[in-house]
PDB file of N, CA and C in Angstrom:
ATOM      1  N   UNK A   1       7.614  23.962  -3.247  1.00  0.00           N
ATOM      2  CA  UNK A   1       6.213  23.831  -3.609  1.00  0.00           C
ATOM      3  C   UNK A   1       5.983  22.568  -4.440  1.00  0.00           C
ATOM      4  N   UNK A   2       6.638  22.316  -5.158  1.00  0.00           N
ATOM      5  CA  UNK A   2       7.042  20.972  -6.303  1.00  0.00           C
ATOM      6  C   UNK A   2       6.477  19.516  -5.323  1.00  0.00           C
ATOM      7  N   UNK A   3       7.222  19.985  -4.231  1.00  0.00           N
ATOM      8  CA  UNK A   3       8.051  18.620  -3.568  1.00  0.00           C
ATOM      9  C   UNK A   3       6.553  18.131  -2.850  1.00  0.00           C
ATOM     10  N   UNK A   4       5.460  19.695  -2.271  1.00  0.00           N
ATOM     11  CA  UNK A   4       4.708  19.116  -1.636  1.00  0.00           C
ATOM     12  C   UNK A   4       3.479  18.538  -2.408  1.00  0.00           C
ATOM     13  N   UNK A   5       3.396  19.296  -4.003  1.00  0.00           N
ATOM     14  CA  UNK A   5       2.542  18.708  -4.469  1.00  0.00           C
ATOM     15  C   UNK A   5       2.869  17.252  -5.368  1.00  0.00           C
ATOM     16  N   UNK A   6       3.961  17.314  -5.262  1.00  0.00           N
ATOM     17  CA  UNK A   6       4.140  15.571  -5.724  1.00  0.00           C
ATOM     18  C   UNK A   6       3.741  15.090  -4.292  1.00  0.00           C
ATOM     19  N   UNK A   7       4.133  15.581  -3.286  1.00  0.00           N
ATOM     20  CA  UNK A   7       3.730  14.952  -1.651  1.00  0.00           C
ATOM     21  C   UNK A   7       2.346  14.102  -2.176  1.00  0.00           C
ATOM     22  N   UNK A   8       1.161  15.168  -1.853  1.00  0.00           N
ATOM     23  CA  UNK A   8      -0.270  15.699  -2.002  1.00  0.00           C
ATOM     24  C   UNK A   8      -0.700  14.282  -3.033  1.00  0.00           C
ATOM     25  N   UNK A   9       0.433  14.266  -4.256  1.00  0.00           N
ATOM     26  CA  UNK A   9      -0.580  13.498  -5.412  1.00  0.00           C
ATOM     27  C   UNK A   9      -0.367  11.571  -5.150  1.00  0.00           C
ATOM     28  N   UNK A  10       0.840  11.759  -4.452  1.00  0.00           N
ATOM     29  CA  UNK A  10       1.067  10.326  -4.401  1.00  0.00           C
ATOM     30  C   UNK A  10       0.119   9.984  -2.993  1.00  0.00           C
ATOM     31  N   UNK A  11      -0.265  10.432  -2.368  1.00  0.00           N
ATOM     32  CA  UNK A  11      -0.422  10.421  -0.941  1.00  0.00           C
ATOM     33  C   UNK A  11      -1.246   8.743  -0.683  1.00  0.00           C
ATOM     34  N   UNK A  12      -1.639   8.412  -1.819  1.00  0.00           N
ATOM     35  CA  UNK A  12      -2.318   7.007  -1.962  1.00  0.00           C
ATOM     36  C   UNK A  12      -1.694   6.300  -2.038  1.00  0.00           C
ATOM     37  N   UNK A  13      -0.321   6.093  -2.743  1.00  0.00           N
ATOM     38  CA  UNK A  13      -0.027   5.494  -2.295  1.00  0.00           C
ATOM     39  C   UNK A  13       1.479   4.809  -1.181  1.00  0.00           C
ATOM     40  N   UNK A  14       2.201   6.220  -0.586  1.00  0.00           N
ATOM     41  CA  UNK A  14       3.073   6.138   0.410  1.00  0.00           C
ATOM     42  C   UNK A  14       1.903   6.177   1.653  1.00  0.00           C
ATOM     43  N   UNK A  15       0.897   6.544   2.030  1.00  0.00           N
ATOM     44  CA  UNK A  15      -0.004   6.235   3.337  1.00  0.00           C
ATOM     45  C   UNK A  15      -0.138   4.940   3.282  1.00  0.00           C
ATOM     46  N   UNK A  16      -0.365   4.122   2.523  1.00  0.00           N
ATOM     47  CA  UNK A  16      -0.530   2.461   2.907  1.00  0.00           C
ATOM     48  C   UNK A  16       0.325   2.012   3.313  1.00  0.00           C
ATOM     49  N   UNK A  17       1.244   2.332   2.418  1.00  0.00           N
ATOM     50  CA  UNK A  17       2.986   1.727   2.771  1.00  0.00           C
ATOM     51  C   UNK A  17       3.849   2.337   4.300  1.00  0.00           C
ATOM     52  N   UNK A  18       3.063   3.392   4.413  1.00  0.00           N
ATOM     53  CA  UNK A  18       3.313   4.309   6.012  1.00  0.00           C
ATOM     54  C   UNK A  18       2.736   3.317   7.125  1.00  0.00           C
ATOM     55  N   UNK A  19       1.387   2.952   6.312  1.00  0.00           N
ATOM     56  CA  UNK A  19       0.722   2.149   7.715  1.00  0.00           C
ATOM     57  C   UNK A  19       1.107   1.103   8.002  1.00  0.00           C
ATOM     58  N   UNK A  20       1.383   0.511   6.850  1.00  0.00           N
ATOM     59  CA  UNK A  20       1.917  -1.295   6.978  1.00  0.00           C
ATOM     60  C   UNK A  20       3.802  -1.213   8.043  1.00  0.00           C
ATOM     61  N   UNK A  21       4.238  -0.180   7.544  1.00  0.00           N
ATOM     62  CA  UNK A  21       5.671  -0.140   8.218  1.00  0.00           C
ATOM     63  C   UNK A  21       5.114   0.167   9.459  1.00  0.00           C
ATOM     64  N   UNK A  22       4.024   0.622  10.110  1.00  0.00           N
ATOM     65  CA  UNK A  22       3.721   1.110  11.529  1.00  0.00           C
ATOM     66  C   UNK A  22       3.140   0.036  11.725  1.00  0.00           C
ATOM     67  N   UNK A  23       2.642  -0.743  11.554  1.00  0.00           N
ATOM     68  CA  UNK A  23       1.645  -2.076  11.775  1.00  0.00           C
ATOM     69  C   UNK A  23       2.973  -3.171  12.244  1.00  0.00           C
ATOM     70  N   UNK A  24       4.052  -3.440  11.617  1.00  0.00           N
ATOM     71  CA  UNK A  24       5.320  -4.118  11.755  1.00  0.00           C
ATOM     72  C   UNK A  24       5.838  -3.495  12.807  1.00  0.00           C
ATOM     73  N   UNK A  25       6.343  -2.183  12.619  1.00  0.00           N
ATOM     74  CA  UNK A  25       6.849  -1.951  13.659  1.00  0.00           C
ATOM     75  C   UNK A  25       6.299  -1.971  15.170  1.00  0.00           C
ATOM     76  N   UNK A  26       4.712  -2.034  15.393  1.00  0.00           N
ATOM     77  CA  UNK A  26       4.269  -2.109  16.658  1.00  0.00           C
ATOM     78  C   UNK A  26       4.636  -4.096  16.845  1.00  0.00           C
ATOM     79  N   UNK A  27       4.204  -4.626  15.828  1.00  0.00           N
ATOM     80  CA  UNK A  27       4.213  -6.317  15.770  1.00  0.00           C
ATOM     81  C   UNK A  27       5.719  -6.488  16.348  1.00  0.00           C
ATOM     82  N   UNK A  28       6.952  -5.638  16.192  1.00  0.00           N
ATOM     83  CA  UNK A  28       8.364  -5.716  16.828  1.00  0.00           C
ATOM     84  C   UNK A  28       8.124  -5.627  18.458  1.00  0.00           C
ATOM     85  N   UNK A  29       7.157  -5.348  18.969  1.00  0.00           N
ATOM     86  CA  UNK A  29       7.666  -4.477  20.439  1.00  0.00           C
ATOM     87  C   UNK A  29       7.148  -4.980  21.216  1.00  0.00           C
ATOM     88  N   UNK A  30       6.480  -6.755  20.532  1.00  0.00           N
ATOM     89  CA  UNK A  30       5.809  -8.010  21.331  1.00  0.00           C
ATOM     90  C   UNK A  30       4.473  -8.049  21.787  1.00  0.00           C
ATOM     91  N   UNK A  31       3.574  -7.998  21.392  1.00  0.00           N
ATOM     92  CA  UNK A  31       2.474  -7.378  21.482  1.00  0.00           C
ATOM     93  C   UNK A  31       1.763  -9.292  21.867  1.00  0.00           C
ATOM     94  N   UNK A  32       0.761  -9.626  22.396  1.00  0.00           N
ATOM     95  CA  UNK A  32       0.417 -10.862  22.387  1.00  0.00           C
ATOM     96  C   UNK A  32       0.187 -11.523  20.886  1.00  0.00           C
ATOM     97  N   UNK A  33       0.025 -12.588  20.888  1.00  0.00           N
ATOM     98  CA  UNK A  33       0.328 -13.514  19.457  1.00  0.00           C
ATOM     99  C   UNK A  33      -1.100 -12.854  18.443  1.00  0.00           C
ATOM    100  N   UNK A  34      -1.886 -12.863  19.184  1.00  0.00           N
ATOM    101  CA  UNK A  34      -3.349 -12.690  18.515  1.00  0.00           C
ATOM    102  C   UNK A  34      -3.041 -10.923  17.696  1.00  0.00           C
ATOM    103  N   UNK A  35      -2.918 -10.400  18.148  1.00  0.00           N
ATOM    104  CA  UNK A  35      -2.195  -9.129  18.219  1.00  0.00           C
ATOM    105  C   UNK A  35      -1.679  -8.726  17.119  1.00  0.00           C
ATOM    106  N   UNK A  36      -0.731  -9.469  17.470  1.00  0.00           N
ATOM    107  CA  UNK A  36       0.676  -9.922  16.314  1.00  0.00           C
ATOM    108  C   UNK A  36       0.074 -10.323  15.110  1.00  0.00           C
ATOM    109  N   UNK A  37      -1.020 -11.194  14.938  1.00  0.00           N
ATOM    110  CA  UNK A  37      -1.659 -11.462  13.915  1.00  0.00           C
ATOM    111  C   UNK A  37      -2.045 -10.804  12.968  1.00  0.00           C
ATOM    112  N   UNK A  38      -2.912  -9.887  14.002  1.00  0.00           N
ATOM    113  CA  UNK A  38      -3.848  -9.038  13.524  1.00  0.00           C
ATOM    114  C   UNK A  38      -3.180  -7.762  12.790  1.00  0.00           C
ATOM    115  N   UNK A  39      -2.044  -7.690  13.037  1.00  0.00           N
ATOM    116  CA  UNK A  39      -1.170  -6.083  12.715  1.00  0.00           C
ATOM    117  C   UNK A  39      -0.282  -6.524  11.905  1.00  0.00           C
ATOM    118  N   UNK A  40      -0.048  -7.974  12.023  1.00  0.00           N
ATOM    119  CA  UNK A  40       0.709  -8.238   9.974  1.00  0.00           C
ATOM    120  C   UNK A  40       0.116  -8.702   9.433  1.00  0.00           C
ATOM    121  N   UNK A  41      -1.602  -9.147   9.273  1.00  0.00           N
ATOM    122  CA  UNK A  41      -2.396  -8.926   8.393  1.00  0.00           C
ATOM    123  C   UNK A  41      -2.917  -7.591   7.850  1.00  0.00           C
ATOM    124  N   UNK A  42      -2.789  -6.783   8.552  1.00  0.00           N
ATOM    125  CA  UNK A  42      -3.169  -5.362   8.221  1.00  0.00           C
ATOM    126  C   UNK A  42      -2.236  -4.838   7.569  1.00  0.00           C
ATOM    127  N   UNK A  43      -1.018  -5.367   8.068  1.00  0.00           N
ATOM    128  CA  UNK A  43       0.487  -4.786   6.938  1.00  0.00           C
ATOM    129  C   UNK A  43       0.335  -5.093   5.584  1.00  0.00           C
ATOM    130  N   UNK A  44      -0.136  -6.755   5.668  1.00  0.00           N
ATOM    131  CA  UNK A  44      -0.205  -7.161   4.476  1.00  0.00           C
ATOM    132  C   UNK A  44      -1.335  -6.811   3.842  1.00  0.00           C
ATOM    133  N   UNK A  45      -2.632  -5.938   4.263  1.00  0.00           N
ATOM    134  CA  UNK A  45      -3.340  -5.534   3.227  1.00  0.00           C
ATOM    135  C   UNK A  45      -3.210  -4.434   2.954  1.00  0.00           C
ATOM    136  N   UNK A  46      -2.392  -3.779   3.912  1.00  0.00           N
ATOM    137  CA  UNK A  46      -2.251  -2.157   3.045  1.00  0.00           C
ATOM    138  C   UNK A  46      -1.359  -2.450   2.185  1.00  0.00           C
ATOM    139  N   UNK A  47      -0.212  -3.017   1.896  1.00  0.00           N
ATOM    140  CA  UNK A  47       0.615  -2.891   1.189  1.00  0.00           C
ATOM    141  C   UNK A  47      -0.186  -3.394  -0.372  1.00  0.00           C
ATOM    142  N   UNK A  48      -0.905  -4.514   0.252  1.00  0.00           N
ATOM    143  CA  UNK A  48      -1.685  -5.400  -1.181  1.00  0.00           C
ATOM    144  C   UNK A  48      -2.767  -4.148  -1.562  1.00  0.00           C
ATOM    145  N   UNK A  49      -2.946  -2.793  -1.113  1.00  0.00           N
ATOM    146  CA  UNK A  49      -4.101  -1.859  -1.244  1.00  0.00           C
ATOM    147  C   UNK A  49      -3.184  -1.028  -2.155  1.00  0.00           C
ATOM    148  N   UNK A  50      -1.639  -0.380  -1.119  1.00  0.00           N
ATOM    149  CA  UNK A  50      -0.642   0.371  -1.911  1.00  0.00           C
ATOM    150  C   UNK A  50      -0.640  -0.315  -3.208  1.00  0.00           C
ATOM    151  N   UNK A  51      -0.199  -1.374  -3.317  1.00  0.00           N
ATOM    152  CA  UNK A  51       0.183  -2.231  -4.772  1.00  0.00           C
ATOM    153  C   UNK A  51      -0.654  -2.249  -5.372  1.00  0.00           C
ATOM    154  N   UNK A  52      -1.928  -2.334  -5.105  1.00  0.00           N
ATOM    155  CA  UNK A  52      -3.198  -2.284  -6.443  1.00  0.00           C
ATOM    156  C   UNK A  52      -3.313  -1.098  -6.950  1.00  0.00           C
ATOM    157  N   UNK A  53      -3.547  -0.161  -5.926  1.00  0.00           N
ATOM    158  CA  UNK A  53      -3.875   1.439  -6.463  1.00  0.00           C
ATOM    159  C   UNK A  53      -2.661   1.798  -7.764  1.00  0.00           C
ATOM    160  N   UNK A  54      -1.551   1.470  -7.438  1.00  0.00           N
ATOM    161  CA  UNK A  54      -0.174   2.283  -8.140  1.00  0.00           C
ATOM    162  C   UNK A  54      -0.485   1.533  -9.332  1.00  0.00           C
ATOM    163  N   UNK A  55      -0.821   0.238  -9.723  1.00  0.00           N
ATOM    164  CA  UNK A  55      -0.935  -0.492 -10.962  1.00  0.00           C
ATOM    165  C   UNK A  55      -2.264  -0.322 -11.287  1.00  0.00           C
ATOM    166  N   UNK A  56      -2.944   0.498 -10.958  1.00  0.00           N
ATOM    167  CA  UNK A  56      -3.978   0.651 -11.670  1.00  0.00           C
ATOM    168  C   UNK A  56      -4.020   2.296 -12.587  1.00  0.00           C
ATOM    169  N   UNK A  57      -3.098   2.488 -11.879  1.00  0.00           N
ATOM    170  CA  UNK A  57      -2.775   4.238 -12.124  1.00  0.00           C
ATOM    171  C   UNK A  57      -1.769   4.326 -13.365  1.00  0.00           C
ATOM    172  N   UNK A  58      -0.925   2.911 -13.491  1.00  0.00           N
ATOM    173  CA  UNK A  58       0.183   2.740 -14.619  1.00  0.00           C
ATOM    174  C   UNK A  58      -1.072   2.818 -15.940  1.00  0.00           C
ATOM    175  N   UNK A  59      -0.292   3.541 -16.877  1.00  0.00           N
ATOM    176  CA  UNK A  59      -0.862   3.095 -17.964  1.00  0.00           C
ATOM    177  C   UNK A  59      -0.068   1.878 -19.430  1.00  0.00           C
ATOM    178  N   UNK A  60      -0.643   1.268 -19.940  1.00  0.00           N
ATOM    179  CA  UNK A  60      -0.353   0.061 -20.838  1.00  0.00           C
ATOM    180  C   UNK A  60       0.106  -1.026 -20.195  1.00  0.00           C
ATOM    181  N   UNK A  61      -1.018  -1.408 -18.943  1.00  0.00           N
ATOM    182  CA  UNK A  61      -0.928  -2.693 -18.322  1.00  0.00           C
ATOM    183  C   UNK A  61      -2.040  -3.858 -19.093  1.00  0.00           C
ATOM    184  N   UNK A  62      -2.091  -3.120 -20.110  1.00  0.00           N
ATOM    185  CA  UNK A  62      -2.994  -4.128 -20.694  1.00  0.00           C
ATOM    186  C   UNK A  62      -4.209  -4.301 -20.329  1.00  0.00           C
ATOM    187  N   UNK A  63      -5.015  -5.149 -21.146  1.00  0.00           N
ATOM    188  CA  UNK A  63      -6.791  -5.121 -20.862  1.00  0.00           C
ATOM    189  C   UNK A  63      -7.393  -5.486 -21.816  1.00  0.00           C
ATOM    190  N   UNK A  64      -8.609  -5.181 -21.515  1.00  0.00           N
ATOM    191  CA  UNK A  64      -9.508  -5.691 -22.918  1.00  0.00           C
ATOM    192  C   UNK A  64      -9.278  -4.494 -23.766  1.00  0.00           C
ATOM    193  N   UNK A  65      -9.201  -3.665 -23.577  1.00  0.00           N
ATOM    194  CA  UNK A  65      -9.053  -2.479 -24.633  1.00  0.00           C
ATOM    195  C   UNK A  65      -7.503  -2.712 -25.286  1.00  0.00           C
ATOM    196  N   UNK A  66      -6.547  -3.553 -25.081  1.00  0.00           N
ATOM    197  CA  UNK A  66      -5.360  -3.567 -25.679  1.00  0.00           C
ATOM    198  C   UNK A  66      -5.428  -4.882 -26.149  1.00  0.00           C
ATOM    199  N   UNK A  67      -6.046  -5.914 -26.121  1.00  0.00           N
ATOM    200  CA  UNK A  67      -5.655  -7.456 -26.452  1.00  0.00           C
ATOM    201  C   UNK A  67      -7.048  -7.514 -26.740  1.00  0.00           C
ATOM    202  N   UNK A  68      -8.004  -7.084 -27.787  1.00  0.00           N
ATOM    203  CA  UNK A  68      -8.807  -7.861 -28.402  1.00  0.00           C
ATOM    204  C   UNK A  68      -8.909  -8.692 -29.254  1.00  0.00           C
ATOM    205  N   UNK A  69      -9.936 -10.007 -28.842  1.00  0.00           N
ATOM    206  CA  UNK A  69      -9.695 -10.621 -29.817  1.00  0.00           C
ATOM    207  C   UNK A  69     -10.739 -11.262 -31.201  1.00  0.00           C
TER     208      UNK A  69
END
């Protein structure tokens, strides 16, 4: 039960990182160039979507509420 609700809470951000590895992996199996483009730009924004969400979720990344001056 543990396992699925840690599943459940992260789900934001291993689904981006799910899609971008499926976006690559179709870009492997030769798809035309335009194609190809289009599906490792999409890799690269889910992952840049995964990576924002998780650092926004960290806490004492700093801000105006920690460095006033």
């Amino acid at each position: 039960m543990a396992l699925v609700q840690a599943l459940s809470e992260t789900r934001r951000y291993w689904l981006p990182v799910a899609a971008a590895a499926l976006c690559l992996l179709a870009t492997s199996f030769g798809p035309p160039p335009l194609i190809a483009y289009v599906l490792i730009m999409a890799a690269f924004g889910f992952c840049f979507d995964a990576a924002t969400a998780w650092l926004a979720r960290a806490g004492g990344t700093g801000g105006m509420h920690d460095y006033k001056q």
